[in-house]
N, C-alpha and C. Protein backbone atom coordinates (compact mmCIF):
# COMPACT_ATOMS: atom_id res chain seq x y z
N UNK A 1 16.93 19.78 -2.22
CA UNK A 1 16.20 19.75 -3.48
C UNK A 1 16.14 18.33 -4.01
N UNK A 2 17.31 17.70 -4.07
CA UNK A 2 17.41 16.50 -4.45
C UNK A 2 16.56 15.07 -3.50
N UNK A 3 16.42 15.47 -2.52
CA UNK A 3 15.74 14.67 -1.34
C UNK A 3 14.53 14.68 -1.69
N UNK A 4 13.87 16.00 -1.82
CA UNK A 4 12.72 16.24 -1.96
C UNK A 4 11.80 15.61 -3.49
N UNK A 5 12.78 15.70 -4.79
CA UNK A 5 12.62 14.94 -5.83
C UNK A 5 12.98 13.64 -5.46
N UNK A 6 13.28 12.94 -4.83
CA UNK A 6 13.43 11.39 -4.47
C UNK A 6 12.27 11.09 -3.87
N UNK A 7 12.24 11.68 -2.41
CA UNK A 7 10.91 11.67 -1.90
C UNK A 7 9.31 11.50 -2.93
N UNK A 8 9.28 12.50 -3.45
CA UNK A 8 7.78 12.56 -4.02
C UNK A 8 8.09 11.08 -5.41
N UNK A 9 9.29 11.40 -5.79
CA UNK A 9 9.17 10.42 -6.90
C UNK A 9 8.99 8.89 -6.43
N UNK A 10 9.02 8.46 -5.17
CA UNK A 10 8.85 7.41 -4.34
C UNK A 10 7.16 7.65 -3.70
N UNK A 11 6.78 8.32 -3.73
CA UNK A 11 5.11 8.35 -3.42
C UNK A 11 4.54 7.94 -4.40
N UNK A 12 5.26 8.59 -5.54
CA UNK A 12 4.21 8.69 -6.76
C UNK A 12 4.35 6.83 -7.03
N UNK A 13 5.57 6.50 -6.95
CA UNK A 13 5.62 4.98 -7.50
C UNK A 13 4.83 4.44 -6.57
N UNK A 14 4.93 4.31 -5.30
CA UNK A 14 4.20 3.78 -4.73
C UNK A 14 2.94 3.95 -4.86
N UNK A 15 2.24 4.54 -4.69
CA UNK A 15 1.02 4.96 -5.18
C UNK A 15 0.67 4.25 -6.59
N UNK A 16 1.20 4.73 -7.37
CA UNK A 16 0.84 3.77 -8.98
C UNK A 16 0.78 1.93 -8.23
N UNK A 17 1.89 1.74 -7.77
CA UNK A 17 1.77 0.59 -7.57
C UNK A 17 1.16 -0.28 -6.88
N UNK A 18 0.70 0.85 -5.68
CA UNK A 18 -0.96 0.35 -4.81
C UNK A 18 -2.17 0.13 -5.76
N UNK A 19 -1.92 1.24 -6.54
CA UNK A 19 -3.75 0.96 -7.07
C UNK A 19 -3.39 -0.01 -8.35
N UNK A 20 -2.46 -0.08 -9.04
CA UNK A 20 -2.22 -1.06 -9.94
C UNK A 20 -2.59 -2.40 -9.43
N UNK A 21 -1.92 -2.96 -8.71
CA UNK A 21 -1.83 -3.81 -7.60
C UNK A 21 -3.18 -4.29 -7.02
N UNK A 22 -3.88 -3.16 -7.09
CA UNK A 22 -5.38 -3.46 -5.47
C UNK A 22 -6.66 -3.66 -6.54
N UNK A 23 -6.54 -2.52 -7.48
CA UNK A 23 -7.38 -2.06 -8.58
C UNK A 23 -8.03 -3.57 -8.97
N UNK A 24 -7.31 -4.10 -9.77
CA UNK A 24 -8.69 -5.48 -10.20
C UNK A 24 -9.08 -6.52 -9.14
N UNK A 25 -8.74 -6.50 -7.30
CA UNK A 25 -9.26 -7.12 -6.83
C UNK A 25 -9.97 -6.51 -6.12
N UNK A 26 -10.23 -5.16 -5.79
CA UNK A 26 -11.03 -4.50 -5.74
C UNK A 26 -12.28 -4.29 -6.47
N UNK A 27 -12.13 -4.82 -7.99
CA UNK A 27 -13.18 -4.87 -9.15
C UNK A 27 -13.77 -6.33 -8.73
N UNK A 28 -13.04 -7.14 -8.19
CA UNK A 28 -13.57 -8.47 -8.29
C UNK A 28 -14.26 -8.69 -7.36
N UNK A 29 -13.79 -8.25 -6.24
CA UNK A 29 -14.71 -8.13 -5.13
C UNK A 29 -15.96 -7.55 -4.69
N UNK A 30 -16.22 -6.35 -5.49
CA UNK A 30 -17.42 -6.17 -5.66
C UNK A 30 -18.48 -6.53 -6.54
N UNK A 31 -18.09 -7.61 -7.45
CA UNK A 31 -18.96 -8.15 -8.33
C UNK A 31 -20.45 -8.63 -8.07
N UNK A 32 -21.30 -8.05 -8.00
CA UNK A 32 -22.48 -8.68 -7.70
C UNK A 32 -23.16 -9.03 -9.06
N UNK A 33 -24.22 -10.06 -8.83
CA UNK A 33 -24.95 -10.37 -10.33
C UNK A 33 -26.15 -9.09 -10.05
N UNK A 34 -26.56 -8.91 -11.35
CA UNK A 34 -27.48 -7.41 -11.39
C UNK A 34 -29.12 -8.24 -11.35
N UNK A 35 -29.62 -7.53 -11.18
CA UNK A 35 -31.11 -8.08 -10.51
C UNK A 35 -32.58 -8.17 -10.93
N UNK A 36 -32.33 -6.99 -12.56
CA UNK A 36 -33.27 -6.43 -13.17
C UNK A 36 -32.87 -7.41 -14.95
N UNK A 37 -32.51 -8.30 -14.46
CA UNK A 37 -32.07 -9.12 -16.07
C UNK A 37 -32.65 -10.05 -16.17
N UNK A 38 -33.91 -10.71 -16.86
CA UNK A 38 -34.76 -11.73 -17.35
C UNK A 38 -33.94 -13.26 -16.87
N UNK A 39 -34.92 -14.16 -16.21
CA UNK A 39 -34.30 -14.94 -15.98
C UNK A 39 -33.39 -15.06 -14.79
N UNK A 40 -33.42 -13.83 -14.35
CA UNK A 40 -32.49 -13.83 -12.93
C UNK A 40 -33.40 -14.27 -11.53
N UNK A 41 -32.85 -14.25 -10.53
CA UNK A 41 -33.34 -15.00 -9.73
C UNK A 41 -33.99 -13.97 -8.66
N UNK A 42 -34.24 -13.10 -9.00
CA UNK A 42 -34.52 -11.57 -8.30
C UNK A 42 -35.91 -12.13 -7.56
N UNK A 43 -36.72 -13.19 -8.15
CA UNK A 43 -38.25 -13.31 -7.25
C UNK A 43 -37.61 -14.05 -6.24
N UNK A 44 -36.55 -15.37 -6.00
CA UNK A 44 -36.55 -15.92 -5.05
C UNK A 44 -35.61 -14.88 -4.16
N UNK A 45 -34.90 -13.97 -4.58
CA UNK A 45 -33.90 -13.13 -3.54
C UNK A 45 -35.07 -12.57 -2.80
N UNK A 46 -36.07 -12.12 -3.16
CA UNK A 46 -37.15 -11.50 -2.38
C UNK A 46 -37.80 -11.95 -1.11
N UNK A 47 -38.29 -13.44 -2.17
CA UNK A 47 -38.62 -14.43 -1.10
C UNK A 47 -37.91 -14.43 -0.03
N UNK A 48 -36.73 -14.79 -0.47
CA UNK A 48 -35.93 -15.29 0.91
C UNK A 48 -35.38 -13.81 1.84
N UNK A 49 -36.07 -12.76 1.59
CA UNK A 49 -35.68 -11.42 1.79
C UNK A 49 -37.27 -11.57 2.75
N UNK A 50 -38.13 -12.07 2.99
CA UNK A 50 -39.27 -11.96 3.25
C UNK A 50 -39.49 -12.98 4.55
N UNK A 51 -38.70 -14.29 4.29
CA UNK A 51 -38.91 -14.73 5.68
C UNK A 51 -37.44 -15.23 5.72
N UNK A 52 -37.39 -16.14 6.98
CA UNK A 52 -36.02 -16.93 7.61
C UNK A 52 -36.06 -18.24 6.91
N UNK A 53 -34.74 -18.70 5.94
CA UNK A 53 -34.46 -19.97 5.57
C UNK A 53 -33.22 -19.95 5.84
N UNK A 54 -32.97 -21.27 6.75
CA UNK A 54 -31.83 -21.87 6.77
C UNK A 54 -30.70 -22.17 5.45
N UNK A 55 -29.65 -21.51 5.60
CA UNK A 55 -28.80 -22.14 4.73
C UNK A 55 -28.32 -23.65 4.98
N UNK A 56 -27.88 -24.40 3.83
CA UNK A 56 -27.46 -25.65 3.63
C UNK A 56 -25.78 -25.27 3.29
N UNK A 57 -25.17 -25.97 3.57
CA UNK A 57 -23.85 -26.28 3.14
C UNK A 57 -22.96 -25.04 3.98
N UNK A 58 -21.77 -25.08 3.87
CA UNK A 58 -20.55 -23.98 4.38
C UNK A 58 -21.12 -22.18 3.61
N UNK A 59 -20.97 -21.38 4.49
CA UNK A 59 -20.73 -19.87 3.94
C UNK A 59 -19.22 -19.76 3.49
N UNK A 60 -19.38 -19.67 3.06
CA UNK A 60 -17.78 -19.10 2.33
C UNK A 60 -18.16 -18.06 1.64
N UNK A 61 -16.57 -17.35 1.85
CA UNK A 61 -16.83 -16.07 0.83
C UNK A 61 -15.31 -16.33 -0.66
N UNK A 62 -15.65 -15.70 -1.86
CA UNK A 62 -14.71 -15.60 -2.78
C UNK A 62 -14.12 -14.60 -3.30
N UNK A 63 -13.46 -14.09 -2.51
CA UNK A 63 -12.84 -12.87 -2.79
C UNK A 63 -11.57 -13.04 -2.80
N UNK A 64 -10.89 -12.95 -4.01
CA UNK A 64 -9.35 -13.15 -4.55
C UNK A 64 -8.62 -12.19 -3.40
N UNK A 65 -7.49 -12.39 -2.76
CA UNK A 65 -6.92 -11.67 -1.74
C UNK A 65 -5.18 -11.91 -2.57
N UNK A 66 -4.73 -12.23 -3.26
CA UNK A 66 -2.92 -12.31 -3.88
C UNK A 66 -2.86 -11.02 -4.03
N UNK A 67 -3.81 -10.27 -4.93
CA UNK A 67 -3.11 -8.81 -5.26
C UNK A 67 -3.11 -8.38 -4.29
N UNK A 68 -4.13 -8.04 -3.30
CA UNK A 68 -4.12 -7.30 -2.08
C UNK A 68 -2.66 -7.53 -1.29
N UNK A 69 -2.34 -9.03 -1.02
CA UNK A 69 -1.31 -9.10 -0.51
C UNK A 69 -0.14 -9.10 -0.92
N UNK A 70 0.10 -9.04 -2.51
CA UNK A 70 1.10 -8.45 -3.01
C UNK A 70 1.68 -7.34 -3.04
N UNK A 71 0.45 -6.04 -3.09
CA UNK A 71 0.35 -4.69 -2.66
C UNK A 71 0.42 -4.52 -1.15
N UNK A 72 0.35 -4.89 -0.39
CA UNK A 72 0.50 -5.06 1.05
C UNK A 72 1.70 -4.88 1.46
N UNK A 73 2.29 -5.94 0.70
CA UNK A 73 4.14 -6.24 0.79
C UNK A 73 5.20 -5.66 0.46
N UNK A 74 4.40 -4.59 -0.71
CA UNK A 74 5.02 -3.96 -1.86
C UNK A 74 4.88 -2.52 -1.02
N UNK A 75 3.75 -2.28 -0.28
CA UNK A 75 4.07 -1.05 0.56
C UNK A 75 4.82 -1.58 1.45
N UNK A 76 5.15 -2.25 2.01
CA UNK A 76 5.96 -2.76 3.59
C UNK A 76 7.08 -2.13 3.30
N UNK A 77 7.81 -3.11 2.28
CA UNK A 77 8.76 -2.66 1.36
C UNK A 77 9.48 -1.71 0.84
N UNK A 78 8.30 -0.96 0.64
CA UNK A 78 8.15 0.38 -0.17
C UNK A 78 9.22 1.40 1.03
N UNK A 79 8.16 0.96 2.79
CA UNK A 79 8.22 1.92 3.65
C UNK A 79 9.80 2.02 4.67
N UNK A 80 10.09 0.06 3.89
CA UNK A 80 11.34 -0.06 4.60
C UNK A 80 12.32 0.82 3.96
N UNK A 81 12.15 0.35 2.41
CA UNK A 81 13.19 1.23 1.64
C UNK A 81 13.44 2.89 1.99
N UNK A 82 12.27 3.52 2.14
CA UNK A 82 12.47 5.07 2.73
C UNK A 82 12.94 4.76 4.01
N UNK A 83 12.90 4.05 4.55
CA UNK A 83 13.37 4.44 6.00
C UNK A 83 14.85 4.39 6.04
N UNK A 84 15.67 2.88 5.01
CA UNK A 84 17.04 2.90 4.59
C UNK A 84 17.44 4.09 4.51
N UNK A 85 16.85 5.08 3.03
CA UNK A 85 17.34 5.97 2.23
C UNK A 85 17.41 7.21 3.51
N UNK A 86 16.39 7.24 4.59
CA UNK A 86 16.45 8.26 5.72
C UNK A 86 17.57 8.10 6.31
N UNK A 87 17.59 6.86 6.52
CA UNK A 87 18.87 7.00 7.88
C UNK A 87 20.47 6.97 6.77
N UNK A 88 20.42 6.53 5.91
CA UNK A 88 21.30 7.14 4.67
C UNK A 88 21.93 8.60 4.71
N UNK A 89 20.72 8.82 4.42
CA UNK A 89 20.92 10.76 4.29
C UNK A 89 21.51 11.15 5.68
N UNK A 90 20.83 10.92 6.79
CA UNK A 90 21.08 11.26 8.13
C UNK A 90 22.39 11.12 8.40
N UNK A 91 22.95 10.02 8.41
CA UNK A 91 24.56 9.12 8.54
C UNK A 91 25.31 10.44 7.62
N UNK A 92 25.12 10.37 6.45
CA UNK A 92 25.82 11.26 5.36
C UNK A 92 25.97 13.04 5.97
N UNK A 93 24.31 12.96 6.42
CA UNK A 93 24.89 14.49 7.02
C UNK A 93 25.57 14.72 8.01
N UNK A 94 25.42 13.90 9.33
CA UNK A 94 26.14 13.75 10.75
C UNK A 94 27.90 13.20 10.42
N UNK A 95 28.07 12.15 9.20
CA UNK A 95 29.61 12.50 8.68
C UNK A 95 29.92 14.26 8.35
N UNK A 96 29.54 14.66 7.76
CA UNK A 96 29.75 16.05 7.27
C UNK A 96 30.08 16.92 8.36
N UNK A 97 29.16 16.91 9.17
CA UNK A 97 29.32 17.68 10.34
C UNK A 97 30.40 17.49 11.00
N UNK A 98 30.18 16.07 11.46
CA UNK A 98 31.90 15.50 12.30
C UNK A 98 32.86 15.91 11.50
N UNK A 99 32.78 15.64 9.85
CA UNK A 99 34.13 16.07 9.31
C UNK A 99 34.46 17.87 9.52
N UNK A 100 33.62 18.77 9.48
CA UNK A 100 33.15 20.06 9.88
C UNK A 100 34.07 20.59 11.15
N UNK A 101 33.43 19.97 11.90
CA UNK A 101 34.15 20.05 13.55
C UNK A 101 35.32 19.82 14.20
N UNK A 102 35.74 18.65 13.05
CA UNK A 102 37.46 17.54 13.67
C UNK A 102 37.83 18.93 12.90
N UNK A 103 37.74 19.62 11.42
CA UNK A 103 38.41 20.96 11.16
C UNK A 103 38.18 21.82 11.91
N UNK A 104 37.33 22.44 12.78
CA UNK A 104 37.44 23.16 13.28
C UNK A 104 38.13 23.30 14.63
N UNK A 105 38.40 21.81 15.17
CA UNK A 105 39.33 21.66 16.05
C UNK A 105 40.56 21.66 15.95
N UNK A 106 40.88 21.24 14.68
CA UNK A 106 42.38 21.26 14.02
C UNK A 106 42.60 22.71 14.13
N UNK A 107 41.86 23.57 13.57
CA UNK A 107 42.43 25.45 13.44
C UNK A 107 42.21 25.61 14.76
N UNK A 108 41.60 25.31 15.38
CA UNK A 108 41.28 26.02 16.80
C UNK A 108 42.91 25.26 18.10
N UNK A 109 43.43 24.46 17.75
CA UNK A 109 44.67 24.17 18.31
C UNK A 109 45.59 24.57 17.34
N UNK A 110 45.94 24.90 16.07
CA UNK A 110 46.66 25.74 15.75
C UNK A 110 46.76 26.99 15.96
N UNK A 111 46.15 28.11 16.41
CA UNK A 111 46.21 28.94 16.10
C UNK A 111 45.63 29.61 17.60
């Protein structure tokens, strides 16, 4: 019971903390300028939608990537920590057992 409330309560954080995390560079990254606003440049996007012009200068793209890779890290993290808390539990139960058994070997040569 108690595993199982650890468990989910470790999804749920994680989870909050992915989209917390991803959420405004995800907003940023899709930013496009809108196309139907006076003054915008919507006749030459056409144009150049209509035949082949060479670009001038470097393509680059600007898309903020820190949160992403903060959230990245923060699951890594996230996945190492459950894996600790697994082999935790595991160790804890396989003591139990051994302690289980060395008693049951103790009564079983007494008696």
């Amino acid at each position: 019971m108690m595993r199982s409330w650890i468990l989910a309560l470790s999804l749920v954080w994680g989870l909050s903390a992915l989209f917390s995390l991803a959420g405004p560079s995800l907003v940023a990254a899709q930013d496009t300028p809108s196309v139907g606003e006076p003054g915008s440049s919507a006749d030459a996007e056409s144009d150049r939608a209509q035949s082949f012009r060479a670009m001038t200068g470097p393509a680059t793209e600007d898309v903020p990537g820190g949160a992403l890779l903060i959230g990245a890290y923060g699951l890594v993290w996230l996945f190492v920590l459950a894996l600790v808390l697994r082999i935790g539990s595991v160790g804890r139960k396989v003591a139990r057992d051994l302690t289980r058994l060395e008693r049951l070997l103790a009564d079983a040569e007494e008696g």
